[in-house]
N, C-alpha and C. Protein backbone atom coordinates (compact mmCIF):
# COMPACT_ATOMS: atom_id res chain seq x y z
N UNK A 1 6.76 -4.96 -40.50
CA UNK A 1 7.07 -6.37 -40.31
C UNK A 1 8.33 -6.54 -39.46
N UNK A 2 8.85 -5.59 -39.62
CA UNK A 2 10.49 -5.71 -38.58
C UNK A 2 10.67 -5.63 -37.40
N UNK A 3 9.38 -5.31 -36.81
CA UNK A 3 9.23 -4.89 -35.12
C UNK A 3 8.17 -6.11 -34.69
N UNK A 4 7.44 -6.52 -35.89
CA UNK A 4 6.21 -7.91 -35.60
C UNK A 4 7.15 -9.01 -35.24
N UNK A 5 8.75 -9.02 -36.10
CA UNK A 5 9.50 -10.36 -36.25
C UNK A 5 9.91 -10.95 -34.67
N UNK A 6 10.28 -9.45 -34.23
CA UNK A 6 10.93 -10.41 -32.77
C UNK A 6 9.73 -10.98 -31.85
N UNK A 7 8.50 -9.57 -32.11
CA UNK A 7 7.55 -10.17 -30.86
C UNK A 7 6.85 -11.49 -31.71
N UNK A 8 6.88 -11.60 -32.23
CA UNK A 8 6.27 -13.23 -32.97
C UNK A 8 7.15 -13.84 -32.41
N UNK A 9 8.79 -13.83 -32.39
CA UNK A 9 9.33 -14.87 -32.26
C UNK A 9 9.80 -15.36 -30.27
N UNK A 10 9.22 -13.94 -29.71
CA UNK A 10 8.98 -14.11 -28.36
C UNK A 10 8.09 -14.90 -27.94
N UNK A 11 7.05 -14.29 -28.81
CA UNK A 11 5.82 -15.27 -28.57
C UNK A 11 5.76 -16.76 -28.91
N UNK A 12 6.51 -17.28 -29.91
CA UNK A 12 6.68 -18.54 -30.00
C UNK A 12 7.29 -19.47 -28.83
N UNK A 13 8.54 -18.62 -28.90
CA UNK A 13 9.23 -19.41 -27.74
C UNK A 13 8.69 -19.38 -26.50
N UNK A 14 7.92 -18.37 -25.89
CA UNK A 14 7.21 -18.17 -24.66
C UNK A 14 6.39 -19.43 -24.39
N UNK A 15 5.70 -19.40 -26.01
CA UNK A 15 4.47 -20.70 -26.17
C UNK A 15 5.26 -22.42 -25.58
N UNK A 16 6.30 -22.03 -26.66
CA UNK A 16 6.73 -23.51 -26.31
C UNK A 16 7.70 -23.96 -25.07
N UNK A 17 8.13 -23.08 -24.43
CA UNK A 17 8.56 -22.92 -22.75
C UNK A 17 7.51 -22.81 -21.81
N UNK A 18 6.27 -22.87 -22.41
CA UNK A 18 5.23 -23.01 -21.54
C UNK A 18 4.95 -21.31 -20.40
N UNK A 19 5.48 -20.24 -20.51
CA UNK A 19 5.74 -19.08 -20.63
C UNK A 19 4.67 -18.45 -20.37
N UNK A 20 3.13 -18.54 -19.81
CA UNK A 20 2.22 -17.93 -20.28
C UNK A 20 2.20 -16.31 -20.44
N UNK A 21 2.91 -15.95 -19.40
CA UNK A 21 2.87 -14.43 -18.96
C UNK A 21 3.47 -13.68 -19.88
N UNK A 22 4.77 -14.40 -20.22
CA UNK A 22 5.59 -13.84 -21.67
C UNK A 22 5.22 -13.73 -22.55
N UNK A 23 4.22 -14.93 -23.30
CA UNK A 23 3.39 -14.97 -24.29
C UNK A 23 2.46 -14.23 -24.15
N UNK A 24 1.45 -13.94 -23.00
CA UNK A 24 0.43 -13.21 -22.93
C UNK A 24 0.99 -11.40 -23.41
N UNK A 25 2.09 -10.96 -23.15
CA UNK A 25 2.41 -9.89 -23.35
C UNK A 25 2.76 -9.63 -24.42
N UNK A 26 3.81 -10.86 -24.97
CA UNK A 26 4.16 -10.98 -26.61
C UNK A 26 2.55 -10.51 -27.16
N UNK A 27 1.91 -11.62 -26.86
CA UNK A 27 0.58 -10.94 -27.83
C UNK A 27 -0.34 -10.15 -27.78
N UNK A 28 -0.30 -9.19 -26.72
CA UNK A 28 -0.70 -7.90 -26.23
C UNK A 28 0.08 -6.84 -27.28
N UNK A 29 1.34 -7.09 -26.90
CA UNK A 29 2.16 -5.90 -27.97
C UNK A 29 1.90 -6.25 -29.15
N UNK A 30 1.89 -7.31 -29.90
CA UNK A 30 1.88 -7.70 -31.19
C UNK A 30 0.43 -7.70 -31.69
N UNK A 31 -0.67 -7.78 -30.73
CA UNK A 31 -1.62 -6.93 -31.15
C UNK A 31 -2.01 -5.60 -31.53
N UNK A 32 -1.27 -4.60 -30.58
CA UNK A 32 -1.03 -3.22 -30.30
C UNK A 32 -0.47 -3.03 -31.65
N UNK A 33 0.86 -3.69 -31.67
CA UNK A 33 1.46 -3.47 -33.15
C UNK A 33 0.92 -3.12 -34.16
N UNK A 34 -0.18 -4.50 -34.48
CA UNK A 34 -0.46 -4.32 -35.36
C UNK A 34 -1.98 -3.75 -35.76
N UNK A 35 -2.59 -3.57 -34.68
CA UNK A 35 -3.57 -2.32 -34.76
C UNK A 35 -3.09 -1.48 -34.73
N UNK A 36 -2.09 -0.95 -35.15
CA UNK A 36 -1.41 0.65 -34.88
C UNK A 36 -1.92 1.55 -33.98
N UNK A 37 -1.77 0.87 -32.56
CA UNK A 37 -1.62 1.59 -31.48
C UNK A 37 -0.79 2.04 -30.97
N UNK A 38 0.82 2.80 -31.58
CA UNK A 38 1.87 3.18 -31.16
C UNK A 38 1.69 4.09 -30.01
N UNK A 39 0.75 4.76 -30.69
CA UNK A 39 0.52 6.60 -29.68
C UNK A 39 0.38 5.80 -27.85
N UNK A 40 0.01 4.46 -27.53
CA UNK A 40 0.18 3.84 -26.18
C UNK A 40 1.50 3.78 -25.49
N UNK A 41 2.35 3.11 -26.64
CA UNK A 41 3.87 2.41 -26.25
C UNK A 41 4.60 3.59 -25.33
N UNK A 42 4.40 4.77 -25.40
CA UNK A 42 5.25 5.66 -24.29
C UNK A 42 5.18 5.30 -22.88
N UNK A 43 3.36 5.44 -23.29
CA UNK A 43 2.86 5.31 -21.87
C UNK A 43 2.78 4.11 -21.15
N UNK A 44 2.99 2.81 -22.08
CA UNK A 44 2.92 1.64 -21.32
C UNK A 44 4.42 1.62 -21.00
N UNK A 45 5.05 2.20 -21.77
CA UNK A 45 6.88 1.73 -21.69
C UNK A 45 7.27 2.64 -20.30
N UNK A 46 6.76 4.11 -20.32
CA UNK A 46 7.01 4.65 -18.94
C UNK A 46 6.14 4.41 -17.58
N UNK A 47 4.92 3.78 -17.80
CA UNK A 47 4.09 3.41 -16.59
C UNK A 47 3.97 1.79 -16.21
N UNK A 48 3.90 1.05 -17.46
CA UNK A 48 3.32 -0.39 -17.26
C UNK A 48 4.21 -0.90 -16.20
N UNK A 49 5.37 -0.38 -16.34
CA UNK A 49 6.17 -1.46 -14.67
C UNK A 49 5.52 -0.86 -13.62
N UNK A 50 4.78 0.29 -13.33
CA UNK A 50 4.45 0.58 -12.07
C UNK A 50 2.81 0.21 -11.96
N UNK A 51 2.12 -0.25 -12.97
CA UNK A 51 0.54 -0.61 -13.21
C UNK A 51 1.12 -2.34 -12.74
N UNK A 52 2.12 -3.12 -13.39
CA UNK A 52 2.23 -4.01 -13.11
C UNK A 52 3.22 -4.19 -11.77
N UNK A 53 3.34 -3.64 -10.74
CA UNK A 53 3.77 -3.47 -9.88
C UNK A 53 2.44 -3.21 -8.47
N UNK A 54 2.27 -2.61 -9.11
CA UNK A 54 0.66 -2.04 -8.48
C UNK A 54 0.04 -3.44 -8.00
N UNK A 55 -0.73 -4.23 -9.51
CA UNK A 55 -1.37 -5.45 -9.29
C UNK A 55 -0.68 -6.48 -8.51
N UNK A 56 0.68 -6.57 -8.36
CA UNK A 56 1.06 -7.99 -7.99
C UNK A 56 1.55 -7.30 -6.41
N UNK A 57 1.20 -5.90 -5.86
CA UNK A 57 1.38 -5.23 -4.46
C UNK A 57 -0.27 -5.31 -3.81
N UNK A 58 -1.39 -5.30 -4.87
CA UNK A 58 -2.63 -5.37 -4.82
C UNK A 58 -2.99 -6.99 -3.90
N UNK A 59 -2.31 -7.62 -4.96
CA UNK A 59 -2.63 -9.64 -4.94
C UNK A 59 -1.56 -9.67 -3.46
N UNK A 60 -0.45 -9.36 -3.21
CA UNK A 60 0.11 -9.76 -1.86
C UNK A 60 -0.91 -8.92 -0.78
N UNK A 61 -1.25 -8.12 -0.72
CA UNK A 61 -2.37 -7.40 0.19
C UNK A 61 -3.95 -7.84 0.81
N UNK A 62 -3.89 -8.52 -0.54
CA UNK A 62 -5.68 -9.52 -0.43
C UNK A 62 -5.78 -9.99 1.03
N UNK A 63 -4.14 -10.77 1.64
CA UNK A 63 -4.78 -11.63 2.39
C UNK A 63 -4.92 -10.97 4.07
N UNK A 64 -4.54 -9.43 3.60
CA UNK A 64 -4.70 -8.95 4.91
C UNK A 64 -5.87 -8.64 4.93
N UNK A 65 -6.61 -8.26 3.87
CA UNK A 65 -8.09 -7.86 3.92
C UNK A 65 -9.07 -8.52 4.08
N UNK A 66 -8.89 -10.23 3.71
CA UNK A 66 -9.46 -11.17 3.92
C UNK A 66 -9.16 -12.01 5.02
N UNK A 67 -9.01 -11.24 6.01
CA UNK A 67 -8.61 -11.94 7.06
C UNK A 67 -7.73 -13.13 7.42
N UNK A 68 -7.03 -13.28 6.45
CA UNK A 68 -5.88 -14.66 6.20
C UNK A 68 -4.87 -14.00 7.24
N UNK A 69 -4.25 -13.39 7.04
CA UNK A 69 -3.51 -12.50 8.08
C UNK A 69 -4.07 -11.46 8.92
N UNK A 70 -3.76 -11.64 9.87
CA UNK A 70 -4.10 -10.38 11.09
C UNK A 70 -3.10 -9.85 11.43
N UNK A 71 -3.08 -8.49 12.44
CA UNK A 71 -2.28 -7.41 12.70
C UNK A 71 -1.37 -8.39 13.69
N UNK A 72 -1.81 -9.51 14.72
CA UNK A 72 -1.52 -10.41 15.35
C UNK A 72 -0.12 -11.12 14.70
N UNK A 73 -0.94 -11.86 13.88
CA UNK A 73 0.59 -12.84 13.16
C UNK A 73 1.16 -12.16 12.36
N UNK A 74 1.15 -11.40 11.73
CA UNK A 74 1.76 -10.01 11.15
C UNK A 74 2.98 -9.58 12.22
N UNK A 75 2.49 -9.05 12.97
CA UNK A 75 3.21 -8.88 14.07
C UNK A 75 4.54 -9.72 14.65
N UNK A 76 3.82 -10.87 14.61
CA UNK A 76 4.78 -12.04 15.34
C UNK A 76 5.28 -12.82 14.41
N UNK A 77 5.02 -12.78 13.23
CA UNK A 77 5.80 -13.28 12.04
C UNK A 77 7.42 -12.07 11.89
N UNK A 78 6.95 -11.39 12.31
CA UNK A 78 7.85 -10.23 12.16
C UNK A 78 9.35 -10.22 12.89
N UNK A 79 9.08 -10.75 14.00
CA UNK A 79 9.74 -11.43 15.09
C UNK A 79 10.19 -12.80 15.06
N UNK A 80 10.35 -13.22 13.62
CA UNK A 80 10.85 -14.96 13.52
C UNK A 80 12.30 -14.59 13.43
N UNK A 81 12.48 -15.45 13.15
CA UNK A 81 13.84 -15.39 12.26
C UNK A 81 13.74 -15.55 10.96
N UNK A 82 12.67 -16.16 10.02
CA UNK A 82 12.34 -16.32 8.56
C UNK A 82 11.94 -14.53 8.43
N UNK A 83 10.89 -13.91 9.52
CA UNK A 83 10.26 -12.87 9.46
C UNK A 83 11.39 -11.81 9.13
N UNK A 84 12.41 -11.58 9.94
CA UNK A 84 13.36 -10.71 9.68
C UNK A 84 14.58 -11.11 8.82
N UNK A 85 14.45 -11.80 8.43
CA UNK A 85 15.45 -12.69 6.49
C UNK A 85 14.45 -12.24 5.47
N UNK A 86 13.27 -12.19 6.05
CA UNK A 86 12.08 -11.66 4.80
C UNK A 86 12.30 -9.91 4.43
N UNK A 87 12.49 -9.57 5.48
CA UNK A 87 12.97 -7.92 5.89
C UNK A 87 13.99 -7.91 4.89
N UNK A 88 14.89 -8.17 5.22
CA UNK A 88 16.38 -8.32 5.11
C UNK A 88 16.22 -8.44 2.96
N UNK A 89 15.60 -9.63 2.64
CA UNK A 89 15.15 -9.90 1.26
C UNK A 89 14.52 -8.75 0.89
N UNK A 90 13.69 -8.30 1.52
CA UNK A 90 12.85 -7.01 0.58
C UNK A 90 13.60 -6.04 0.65
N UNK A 91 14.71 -5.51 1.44
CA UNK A 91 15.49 -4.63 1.05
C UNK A 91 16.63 -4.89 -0.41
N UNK A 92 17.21 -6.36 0.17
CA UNK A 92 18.23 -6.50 -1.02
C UNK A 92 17.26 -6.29 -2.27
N UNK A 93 15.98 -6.87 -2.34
CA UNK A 93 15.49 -7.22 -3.34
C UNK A 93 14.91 -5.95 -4.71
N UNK A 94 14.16 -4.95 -3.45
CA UNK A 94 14.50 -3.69 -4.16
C UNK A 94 15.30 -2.98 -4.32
N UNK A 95 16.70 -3.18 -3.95
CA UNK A 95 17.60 -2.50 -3.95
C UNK A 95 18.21 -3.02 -5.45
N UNK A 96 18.33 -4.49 -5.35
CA UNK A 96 18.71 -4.82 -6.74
C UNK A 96 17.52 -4.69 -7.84
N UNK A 97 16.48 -4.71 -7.65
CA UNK A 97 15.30 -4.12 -8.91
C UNK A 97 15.75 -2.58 -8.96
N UNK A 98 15.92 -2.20 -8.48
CA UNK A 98 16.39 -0.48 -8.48
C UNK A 98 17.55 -0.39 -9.37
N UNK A 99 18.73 -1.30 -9.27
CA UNK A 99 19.93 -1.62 -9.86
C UNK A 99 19.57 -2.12 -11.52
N UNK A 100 18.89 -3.07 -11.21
CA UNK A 100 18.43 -3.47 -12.65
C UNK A 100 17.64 -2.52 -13.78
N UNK A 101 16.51 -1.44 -13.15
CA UNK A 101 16.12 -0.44 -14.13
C UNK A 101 16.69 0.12 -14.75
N UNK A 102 18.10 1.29 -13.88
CA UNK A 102 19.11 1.74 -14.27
C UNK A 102 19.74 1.00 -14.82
N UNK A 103 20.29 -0.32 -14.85
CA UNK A 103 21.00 -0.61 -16.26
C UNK A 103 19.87 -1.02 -17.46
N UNK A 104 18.57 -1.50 -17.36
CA UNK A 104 18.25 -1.56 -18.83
C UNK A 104 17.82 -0.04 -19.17
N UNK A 105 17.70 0.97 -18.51
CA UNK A 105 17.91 2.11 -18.83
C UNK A 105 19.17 2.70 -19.89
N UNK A 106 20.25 2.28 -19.32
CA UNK A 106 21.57 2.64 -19.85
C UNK A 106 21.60 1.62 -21.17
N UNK A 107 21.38 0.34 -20.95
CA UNK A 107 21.86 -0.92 -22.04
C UNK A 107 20.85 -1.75 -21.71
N UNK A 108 19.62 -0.97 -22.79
CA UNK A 108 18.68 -2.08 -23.26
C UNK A 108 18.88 -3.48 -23.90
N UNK A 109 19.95 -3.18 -24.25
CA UNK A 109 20.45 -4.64 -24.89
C UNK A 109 20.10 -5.83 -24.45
N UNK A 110 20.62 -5.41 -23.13
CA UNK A 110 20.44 -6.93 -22.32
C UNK A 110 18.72 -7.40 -22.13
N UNK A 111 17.80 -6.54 -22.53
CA UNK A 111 16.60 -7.39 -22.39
C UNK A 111 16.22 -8.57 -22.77
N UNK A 112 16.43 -9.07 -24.27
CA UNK A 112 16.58 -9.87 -25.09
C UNK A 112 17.37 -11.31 -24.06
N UNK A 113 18.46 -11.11 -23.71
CA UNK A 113 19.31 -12.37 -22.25
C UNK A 113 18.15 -12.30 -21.21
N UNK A 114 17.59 -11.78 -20.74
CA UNK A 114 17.08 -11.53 -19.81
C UNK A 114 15.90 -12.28 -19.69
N UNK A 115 15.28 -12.04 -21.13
CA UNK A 115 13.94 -12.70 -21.32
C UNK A 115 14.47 -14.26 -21.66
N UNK A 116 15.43 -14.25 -22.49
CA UNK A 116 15.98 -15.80 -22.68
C UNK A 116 16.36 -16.62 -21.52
N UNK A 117 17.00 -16.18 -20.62
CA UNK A 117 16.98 -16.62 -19.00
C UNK A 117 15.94 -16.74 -17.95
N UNK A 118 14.70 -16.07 -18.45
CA UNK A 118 13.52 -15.93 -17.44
C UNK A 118 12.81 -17.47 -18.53
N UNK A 119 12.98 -17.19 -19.88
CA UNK A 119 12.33 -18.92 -20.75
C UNK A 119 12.84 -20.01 -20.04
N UNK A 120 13.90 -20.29 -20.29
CA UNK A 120 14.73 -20.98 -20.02
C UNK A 120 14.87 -21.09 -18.38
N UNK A 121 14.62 -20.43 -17.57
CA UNK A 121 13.67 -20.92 -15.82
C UNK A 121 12.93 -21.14 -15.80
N UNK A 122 12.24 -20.72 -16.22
CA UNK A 122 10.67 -21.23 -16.39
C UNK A 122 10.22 -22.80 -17.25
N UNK A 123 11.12 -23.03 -18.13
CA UNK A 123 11.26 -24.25 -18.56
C UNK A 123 11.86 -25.35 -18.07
N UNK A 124 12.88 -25.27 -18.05
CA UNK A 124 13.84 -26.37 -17.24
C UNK A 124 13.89 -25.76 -15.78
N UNK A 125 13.36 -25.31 -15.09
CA UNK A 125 13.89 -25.36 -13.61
C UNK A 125 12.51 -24.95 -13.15
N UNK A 126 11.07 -25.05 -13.85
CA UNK A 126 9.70 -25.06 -13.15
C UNK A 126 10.48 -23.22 -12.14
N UNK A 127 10.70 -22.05 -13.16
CA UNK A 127 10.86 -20.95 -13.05
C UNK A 127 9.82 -20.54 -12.67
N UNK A 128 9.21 -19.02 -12.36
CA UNK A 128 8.52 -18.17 -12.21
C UNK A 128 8.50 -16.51 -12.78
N UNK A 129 7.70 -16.53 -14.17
CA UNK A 129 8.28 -15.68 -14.94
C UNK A 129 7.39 -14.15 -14.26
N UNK A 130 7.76 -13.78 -13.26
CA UNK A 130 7.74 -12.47 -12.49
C UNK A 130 8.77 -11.96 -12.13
N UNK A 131 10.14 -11.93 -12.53
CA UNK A 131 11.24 -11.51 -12.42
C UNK A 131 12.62 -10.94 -13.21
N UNK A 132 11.63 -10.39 -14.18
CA UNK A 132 12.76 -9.51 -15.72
C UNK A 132 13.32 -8.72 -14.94
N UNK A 133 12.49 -7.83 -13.97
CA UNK A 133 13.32 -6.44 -13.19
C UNK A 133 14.56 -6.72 -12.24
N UNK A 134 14.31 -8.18 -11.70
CA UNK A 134 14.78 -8.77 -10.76
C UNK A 134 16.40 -9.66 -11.88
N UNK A 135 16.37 -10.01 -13.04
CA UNK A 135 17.01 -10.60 -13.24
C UNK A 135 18.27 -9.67 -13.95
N UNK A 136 17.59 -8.32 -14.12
CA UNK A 136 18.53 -6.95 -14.53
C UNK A 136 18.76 -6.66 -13.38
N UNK A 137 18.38 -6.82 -11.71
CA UNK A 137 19.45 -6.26 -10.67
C UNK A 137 20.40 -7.36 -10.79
N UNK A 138 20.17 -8.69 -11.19
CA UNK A 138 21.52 -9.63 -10.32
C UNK A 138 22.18 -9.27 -11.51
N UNK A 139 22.12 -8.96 -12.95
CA UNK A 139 22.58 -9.29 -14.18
C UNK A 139 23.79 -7.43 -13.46
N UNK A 140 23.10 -6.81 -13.40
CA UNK A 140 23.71 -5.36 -12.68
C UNK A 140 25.13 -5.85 -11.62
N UNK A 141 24.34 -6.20 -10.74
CA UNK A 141 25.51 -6.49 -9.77
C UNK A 141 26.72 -7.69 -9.82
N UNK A 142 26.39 -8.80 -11.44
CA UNK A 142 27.17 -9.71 -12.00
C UNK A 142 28.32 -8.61 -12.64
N UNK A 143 27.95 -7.84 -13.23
CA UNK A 143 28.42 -6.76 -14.17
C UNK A 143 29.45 -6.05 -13.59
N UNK A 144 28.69 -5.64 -11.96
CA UNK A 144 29.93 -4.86 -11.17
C UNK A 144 31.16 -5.63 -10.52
N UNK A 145 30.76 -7.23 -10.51
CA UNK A 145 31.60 -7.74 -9.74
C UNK A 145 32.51 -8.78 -10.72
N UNK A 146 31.94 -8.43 -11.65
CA UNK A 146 32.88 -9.63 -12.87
C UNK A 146 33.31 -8.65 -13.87
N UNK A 147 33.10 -7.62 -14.13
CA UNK A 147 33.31 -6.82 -15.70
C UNK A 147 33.69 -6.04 -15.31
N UNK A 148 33.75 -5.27 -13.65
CA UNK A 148 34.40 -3.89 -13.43
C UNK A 148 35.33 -3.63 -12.87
């Protein structure tokens, strides 16, 4: 019951922040839980960021395959000025998701803020809850520039 308490109470709040993705996972694990499917949790805890990394690299890809994008505007999007700020973003951006693993690596702690800050965007500021990894790089580089 001591490991059901928090994901119940994730799952609540997910529910009532309107949260689906949070909730959907709350009750994935809290199913798992409680079918005593532990013998998974390694493998979702050491792979699921890269299965869920996978799918949402899968869904940005669609639209080259479906002809929404061509090698053409691909090309010449590349050459904007939004095109190369987009560059510029996907470097900072994995650079700080890179930043953020390594610290909930070191200090899991902070997951718990993390998820309360991704509710709480997603609620009051019409958030987008695809960004826990993303909110441990800025929470990382807050850390180096305010605490160190």
């Amino acid at each position: 019951m001591a490991s059901t308490l928090p994901l119940l109470i994730v799952f609540l709040i997910a529910l009532v922040t309107k949260n689906n993705l949070l909730a959907s996972a709350a009750a994935i694990v809290f199913f798992m839980d409680l079918m005593r499917l532990h013998r998974f949790f390694p493998l979702i805890q050491s792979r699921g960021l890269e299965a869920g990394v996978l799918f949402l690299t899968i869904a940005l890809l669609v639209p080259l395959a479906n002809g929404e994008i061509t090698l053409k505007n691909l090309t010449a999007s590349l050459l904007t000025p939004i095109g190369i700020l987009a560059v510029i973003g996907g470097v900072l951006g994995a650079y700080l998701n890179s930043q953020g693993l390594d610290l909930i690596a070191v200090e899991p702690s902070i997951v718990p803020g993390i998820l309360i800050g991704v509710m709480v965007s997603v609620f009051f500021f019409d958030g987008v809850s695809v960004g826990p990894i993303m909110a441990a790089g800025i929470t990382a580089l807050l850390v180096r520039l305010l605490l160190r």
